[in-house]
Protein backbone atom coordinates (compact mmCIF):
# COMPACT_ATOMS: atom_id res chain seq x y z
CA UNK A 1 67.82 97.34 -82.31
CA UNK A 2 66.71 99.99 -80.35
CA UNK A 3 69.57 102.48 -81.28
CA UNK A 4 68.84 101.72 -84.70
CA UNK A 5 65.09 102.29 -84.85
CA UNK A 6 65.96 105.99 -82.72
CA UNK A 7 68.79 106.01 -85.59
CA UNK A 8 66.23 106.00 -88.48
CA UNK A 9 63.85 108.76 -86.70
CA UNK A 10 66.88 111.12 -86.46
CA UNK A 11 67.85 110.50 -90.39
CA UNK A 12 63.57 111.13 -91.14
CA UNK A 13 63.97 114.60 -88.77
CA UNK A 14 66.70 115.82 -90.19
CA UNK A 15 65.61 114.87 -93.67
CA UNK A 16 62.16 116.58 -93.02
CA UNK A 17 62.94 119.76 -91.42
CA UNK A 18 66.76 120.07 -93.46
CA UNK A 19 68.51 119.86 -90.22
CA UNK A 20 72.39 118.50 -89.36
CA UNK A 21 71.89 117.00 -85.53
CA UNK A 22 75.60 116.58 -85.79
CA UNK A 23 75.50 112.53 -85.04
CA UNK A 24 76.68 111.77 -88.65
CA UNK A 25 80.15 111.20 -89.95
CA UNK A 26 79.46 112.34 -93.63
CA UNK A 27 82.48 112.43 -96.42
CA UNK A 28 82.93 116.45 -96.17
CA UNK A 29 83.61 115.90 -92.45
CA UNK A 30 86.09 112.71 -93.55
CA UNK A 31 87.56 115.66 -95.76
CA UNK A 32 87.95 118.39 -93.04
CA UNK A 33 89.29 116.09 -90.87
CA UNK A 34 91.86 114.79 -93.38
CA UNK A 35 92.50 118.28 -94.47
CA UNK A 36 91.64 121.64 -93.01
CA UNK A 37 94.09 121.04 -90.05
CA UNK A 38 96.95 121.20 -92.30
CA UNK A 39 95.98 124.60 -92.91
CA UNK A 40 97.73 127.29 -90.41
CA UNK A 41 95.00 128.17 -87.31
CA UNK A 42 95.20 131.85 -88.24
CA UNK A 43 93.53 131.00 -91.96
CA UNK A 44 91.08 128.65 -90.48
CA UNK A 45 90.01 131.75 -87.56
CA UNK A 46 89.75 133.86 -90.34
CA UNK A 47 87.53 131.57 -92.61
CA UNK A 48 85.30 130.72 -90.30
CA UNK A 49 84.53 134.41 -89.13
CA UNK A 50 84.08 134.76 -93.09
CA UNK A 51 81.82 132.03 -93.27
CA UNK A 52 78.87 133.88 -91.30
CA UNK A 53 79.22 136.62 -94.21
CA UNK A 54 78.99 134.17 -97.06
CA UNK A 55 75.87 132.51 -95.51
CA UNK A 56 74.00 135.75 -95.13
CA UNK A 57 75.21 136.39 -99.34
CA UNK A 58 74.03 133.13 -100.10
CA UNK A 59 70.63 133.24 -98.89
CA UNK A 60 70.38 136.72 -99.96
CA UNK A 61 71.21 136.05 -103.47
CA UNK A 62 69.14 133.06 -103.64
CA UNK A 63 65.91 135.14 -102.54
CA UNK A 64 66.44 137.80 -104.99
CA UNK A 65 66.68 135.07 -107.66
CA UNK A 66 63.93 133.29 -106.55
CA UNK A 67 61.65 136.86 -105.70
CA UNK A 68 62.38 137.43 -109.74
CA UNK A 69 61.14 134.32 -110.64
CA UNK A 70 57.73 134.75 -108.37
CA UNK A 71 57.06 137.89 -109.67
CA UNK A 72 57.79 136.87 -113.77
CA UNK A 73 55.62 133.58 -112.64
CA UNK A 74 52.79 135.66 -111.89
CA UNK A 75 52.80 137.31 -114.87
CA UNK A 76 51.43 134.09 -116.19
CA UNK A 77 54.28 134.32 -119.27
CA UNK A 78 55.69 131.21 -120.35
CA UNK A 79 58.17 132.36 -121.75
CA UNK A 80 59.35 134.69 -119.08
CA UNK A 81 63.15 133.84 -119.31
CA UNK A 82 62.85 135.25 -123.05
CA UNK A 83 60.53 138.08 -122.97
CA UNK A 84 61.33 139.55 -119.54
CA UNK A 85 65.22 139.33 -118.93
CA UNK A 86 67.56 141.24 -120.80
CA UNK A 87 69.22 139.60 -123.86
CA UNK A 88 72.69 140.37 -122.40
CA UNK A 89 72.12 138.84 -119.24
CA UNK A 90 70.24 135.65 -121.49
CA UNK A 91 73.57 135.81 -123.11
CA UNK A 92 75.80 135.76 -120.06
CA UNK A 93 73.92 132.83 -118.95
CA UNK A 94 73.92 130.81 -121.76
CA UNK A 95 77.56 131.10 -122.22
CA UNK A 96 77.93 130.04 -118.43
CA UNK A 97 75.88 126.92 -119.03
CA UNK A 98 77.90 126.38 -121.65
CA UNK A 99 81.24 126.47 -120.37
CA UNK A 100 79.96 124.32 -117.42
CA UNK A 101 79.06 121.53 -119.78
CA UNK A 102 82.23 121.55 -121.33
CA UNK A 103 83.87 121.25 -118.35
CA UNK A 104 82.17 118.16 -117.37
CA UNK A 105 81.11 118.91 -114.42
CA UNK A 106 77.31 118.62 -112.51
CA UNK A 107 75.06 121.20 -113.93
CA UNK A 108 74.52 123.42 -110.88
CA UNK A 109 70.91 123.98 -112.05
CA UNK A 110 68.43 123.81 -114.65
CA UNK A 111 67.41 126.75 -114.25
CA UNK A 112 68.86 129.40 -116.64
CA UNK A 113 68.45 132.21 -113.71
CA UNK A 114 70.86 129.91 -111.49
CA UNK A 115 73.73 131.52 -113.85
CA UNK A 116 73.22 135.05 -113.14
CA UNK A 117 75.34 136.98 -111.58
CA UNK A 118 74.43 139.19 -108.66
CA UNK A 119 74.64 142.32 -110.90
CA UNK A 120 72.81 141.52 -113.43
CA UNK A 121 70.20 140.37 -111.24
CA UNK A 122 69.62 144.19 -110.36
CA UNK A 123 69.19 144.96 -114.31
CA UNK A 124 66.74 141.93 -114.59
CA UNK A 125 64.68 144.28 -111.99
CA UNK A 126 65.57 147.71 -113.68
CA UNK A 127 64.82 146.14 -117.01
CA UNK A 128 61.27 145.04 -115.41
CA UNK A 129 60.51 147.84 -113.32
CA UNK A 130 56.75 148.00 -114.15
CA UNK A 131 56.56 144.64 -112.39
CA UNK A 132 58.69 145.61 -109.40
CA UNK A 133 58.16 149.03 -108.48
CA UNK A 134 55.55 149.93 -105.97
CA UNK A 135 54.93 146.32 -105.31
CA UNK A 136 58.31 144.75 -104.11
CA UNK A 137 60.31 148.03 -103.78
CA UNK A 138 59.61 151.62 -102.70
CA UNK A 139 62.05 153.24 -104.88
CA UNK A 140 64.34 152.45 -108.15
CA UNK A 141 67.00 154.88 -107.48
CA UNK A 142 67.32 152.97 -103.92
CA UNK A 143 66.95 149.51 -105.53
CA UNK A 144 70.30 150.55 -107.33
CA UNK A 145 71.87 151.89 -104.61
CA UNK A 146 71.08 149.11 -102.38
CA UNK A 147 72.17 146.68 -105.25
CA UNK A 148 75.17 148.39 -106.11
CA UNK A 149 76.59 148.42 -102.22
CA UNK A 150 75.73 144.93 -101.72
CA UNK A 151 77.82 143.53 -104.71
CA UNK A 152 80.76 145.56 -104.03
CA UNK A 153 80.75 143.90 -100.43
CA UNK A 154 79.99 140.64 -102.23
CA UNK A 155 82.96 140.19 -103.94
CA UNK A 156 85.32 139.90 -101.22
CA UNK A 157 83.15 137.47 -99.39
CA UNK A 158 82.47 135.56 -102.85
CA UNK A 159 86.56 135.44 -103.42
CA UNK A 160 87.96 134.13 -100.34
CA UNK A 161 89.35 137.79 -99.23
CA UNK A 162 88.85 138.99 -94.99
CA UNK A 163 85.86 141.47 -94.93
CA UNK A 164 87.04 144.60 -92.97
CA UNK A 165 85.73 145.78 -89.96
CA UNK A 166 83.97 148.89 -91.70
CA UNK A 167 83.22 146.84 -94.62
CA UNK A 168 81.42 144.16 -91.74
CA UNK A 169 79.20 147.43 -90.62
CA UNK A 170 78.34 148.36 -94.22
CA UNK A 171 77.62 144.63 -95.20
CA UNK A 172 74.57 145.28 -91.92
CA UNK A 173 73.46 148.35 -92.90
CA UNK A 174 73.17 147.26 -96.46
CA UNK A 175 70.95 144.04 -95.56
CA UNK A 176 69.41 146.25 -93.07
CA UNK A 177 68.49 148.84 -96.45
CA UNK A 178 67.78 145.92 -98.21
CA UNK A 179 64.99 145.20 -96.40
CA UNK A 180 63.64 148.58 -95.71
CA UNK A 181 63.36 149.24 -99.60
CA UNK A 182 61.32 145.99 -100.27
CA UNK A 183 57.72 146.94 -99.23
């Protein structure tokens, strides 16, 4: 009884601060175990040194999106998704939500900015530069720059190819310019 009172504390930890203690057996461990052994040991090295890379991306990404939508929130517009993005990247979106519904599949969000791509999420910025400039950046011209380097090392980590070792060094500096340019 005891085990499964401490049991129920753990589950309410890692529930409140969004930790994995490690104690569970879950169904993407059932997988792995079923699984990523049949793969050869030099591909599973290789991922897992790529999977430090695609963390960093994610939680990059995810701030910029979610930095956009602070700053559009606080303009107080309603209707920010309509007024303030760019009708191509409104497009691109739309056609993305699209095709996942026809696919049948679980909407990855509800939120049309979820269906951006990295790019364009550097012309929803240049588009609203008046909002951004001199408040979340220091410069446009290194905004771009910044971008621009970041999704060219993106798409290797986004499509399952090994990041070289210069290309590792550039992916640093660029996060570390990232975060020198945002004031």
């Amino acid at each position: 009884m005891t085990n499964m009172l401490l049991e129920a504390d753990l589950d309410l930890i890692e529930k409140k601060y969004q930790v994995d203690l490690g104690r569970g057996t879950d169904k993407a461990s059932q997988i792995e175990d079923a699984y990523y052994p049949q793969f050869d040991a030099a591909l599973r090295i290789e991922a897992h040194s790529m999977a430090k890379h695609y963390e960093v991306f994610y939680c990059l990404e995810k701030s910029i999106r979610q930095l956009i939508v602070d700053v559009f929130e606080g303009t107080e517009d309603p209707n920010w998704w309509e007024n303030l993005v760019p009708e191509v990247v409104r497009i691109n979106a739309k056609k993305s939500i699209k095709r996942e519904k026809e696919a049948a599949v679980t909407p990855r969000s509800s939120d049309p900015i979820d269906y951006t791509t990295f790019g364009e999420l550097g012309e929803i910025i240049k588009a609203n530069w008046s909002l951004f400039g001199g408040v979340v950046f220091n410069d446009q011209k290194a905004m771009e720059k910044v971008m621009f380097a970041l999704n060219s090392l993106r798409n290797p980590i986004a499509h399952c190819s090994l990041l070289a070792e210069d290309e590792v060094l550039r992916l640093e500096l660029a996060l570390r310019d990232w975060f020198r340019i945002t004031s």
